[in-house]
N, C-alpha and C. Protein backbone atom coordinates (compact mmCIF):
# COMPACT_ATOMS: atom_id res chain seq x y z
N UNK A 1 -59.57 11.09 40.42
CA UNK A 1 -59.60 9.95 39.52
C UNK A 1 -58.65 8.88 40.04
N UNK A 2 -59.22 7.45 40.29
CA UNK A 2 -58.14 6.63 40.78
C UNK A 2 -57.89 5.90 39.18
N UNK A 3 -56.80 5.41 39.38
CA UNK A 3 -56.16 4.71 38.07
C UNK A 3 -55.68 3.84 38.81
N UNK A 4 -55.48 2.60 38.02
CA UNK A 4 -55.37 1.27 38.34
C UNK A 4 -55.10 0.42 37.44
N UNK A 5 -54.15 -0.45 37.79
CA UNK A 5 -53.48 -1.60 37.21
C UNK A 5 -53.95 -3.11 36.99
N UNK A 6 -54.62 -3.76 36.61
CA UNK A 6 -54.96 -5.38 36.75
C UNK A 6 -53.73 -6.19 36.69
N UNK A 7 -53.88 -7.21 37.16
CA UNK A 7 -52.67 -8.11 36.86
C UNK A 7 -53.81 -8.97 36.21
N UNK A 8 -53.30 -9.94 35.77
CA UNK A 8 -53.42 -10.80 34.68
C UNK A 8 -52.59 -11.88 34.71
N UNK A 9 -52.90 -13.37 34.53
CA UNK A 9 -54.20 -13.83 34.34
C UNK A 9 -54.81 -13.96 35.35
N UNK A 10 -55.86 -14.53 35.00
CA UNK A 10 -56.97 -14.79 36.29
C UNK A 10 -55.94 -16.15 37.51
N UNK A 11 -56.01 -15.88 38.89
CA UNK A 11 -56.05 -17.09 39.61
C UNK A 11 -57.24 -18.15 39.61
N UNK A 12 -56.89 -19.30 38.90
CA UNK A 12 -58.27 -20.99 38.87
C UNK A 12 -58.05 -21.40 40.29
N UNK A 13 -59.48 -21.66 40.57
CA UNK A 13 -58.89 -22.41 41.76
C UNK A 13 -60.60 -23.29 42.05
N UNK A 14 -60.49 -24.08 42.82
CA UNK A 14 -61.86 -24.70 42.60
C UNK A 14 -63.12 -23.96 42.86
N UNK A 15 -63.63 -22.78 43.16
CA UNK A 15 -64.19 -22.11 43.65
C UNK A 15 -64.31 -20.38 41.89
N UNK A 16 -63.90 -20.94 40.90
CA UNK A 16 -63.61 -19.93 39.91
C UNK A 16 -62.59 -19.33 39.40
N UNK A 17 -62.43 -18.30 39.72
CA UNK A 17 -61.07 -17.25 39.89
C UNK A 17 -61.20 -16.42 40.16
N UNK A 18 -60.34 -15.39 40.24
CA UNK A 18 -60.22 -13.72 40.93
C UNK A 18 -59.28 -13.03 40.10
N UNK A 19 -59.26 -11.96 40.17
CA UNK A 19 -58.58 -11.08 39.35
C UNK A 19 -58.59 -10.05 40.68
N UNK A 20 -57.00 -9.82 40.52
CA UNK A 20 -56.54 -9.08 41.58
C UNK A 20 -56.67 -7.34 41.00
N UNK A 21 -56.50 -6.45 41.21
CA UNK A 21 -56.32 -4.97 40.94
C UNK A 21 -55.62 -4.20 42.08
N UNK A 22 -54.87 -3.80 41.47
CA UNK A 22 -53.82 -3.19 42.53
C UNK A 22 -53.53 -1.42 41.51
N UNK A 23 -53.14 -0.02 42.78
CA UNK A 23 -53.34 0.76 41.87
C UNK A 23 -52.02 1.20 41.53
N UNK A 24 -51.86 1.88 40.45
CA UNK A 24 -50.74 2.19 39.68
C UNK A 24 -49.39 2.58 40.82
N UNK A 25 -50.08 3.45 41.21
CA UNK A 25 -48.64 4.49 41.89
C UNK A 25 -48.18 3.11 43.12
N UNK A 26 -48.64 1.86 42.71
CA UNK A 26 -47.98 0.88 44.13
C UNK A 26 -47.32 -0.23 43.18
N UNK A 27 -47.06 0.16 42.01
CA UNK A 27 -46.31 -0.64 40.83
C UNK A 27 -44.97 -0.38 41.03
N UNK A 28 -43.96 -0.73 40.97
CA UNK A 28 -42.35 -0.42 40.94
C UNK A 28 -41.95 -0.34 39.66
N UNK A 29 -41.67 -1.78 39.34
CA UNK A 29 -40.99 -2.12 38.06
C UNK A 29 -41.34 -3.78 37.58
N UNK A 30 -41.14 -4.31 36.40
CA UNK A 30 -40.83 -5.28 35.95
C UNK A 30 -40.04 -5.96 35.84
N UNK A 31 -39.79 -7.36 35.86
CA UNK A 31 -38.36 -8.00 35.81
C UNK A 31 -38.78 -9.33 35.55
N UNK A 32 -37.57 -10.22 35.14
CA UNK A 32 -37.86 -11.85 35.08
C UNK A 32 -37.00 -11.94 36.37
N UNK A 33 -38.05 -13.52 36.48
CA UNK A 33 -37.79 -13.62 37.84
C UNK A 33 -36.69 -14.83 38.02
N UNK A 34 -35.90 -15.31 37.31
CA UNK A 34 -34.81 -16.47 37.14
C UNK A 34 -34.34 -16.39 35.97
N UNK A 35 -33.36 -17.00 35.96
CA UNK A 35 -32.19 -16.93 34.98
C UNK A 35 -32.40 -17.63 34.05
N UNK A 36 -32.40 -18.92 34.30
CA UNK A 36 -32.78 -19.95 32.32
C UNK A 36 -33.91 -19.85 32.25
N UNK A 37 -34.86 -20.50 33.24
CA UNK A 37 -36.63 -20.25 32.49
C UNK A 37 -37.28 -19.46 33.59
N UNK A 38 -37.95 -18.90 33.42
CA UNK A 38 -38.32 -17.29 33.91
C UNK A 38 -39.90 -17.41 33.22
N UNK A 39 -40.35 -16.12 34.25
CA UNK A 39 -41.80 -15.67 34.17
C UNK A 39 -41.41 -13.92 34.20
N UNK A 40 -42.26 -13.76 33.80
CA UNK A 40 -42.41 -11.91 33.99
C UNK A 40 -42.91 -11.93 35.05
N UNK A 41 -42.40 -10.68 35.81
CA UNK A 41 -43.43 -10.58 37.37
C UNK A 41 -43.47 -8.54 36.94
N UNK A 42 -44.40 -8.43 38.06
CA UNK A 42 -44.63 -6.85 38.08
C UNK A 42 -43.81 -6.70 39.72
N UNK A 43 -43.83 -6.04 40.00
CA UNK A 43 -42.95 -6.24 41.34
C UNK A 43 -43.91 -4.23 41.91
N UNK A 44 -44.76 -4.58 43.01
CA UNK A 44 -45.29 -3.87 43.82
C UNK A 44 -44.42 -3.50 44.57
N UNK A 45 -43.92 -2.14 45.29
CA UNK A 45 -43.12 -1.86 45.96
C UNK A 45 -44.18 -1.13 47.52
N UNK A 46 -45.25 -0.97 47.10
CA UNK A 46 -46.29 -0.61 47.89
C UNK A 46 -47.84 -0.96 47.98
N UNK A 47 -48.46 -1.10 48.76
CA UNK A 47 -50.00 -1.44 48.81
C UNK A 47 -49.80 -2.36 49.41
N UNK A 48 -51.22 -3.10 49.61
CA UNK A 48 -51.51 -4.25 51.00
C UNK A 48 -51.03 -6.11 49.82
N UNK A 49 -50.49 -5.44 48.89
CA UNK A 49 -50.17 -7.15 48.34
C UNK A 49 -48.60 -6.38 47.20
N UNK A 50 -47.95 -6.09 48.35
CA UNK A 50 -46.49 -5.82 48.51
C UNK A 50 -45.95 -7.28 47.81
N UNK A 51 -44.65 -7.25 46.93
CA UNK A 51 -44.08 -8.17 46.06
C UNK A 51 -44.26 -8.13 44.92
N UNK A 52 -43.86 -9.47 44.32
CA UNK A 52 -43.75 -9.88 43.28
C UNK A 52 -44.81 -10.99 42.93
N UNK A 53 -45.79 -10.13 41.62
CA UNK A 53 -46.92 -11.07 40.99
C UNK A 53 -46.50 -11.62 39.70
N UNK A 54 -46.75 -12.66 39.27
CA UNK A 54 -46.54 -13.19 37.25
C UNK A 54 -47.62 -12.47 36.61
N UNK A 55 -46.93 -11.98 35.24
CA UNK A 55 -47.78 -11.85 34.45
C UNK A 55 -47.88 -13.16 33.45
N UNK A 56 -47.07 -13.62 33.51
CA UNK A 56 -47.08 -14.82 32.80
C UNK A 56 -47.27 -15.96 32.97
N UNK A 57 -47.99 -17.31 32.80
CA UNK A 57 -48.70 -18.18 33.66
C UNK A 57 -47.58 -18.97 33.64
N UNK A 58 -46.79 -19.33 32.72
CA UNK A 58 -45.60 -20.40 32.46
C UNK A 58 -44.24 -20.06 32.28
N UNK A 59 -43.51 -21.44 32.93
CA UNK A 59 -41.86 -20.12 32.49
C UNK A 59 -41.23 -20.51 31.37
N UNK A 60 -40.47 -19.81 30.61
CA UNK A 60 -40.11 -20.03 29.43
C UNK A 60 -38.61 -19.82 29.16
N UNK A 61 -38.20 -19.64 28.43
CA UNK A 61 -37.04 -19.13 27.84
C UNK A 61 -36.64 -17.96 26.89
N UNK A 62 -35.61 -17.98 27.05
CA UNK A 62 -35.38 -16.23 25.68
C UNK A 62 -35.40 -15.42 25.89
N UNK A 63 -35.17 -14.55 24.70
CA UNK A 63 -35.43 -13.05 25.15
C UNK A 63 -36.54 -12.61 25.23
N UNK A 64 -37.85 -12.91 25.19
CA UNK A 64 -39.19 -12.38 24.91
C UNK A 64 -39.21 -11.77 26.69
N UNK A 65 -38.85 -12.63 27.84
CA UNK A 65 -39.31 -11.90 29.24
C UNK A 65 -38.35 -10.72 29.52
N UNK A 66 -37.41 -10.61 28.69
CA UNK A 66 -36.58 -9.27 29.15
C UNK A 66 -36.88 -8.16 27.82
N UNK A 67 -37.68 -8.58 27.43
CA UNK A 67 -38.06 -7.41 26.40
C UNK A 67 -39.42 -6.56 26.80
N UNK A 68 -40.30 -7.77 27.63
CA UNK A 68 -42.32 -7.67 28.39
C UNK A 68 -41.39 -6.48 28.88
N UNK A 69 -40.03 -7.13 30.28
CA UNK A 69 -39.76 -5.92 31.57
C UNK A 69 -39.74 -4.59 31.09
N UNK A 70 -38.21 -5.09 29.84
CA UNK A 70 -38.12 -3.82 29.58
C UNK A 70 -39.06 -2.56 28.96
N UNK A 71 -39.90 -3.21 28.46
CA UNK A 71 -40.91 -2.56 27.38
C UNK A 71 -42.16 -1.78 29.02
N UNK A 72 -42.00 -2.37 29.53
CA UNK A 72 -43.16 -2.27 30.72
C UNK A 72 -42.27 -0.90 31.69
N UNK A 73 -40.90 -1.07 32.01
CA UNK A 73 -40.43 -0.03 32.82
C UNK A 73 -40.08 1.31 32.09
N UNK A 74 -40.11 0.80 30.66
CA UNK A 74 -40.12 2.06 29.94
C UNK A 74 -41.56 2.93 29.87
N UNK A 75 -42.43 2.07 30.15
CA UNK A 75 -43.52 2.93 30.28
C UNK A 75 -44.29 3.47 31.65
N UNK A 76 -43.01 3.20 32.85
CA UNK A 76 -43.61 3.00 33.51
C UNK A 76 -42.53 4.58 33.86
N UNK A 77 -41.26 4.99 33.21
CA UNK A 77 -40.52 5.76 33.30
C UNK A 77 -41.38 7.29 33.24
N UNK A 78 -40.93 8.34 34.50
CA UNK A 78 -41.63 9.63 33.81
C UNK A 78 -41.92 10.30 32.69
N UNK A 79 -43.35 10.48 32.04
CA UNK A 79 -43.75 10.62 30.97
C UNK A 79 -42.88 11.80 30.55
N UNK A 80 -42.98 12.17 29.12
CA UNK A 80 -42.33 13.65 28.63
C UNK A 80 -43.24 14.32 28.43
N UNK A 81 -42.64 16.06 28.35
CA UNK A 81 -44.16 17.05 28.55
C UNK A 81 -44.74 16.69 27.70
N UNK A 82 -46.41 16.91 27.59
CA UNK A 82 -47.21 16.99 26.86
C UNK A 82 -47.09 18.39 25.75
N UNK A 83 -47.46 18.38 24.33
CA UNK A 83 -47.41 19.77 24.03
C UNK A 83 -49.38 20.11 23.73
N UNK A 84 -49.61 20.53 24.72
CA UNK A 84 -51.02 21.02 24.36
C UNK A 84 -51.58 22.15 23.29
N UNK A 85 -50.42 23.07 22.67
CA UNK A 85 -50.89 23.43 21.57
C UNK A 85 -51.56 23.19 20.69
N UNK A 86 -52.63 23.80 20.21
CA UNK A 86 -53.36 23.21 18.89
C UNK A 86 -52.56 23.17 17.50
N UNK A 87 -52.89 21.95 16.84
CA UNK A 87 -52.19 22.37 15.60
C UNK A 87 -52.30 23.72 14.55
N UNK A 88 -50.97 24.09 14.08
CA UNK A 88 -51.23 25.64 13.28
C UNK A 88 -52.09 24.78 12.00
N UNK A 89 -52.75 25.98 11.47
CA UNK A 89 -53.36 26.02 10.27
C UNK A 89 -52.41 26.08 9.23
């Protein structure tokens, strides 16, 4: 099973857009990418489009881009066991 990541949004360009897909296990982490106004980026540490992509089209301010990262590397942190038991009766 391959699993896979989209980035988001689409690149416009005169010709339509594209939507990139890159697969999970070549994801690193999240971060803003500057100090007063900032974008969210995903930051690839592996695959053939190595770096840092936006998830966000515009840069902004606040806490909202250090909450996307944080909220994103927390899920990106090793899962906890599963308990596959069925529920008791």
């Amino acid at each position: 099973m391959i699993v896979t990541a989209t980035q988001s949004p689409f690149a416009r360009n005169i010709r339509g857009h594209s939507q990139v897909i890159h697969a999970l296990g070549d994801l690193g982490h999240a971060k803003k990418d500057r100090h007063d106004t900032a974008r969210s980026v995903l930051v690839f540490d592996k695959g053939m489009r190595q770096g840092e992509h936006p998830i966000t089209q515009h840069h902004v301010s606040g806490p909202a881009l250090k909450r996307i990262a944080d909220a994103i590397n927390a899920w990106l942190k090793a899962p906890a066991p599963v308990d596959s038991k069925p529920p008791k009766a």
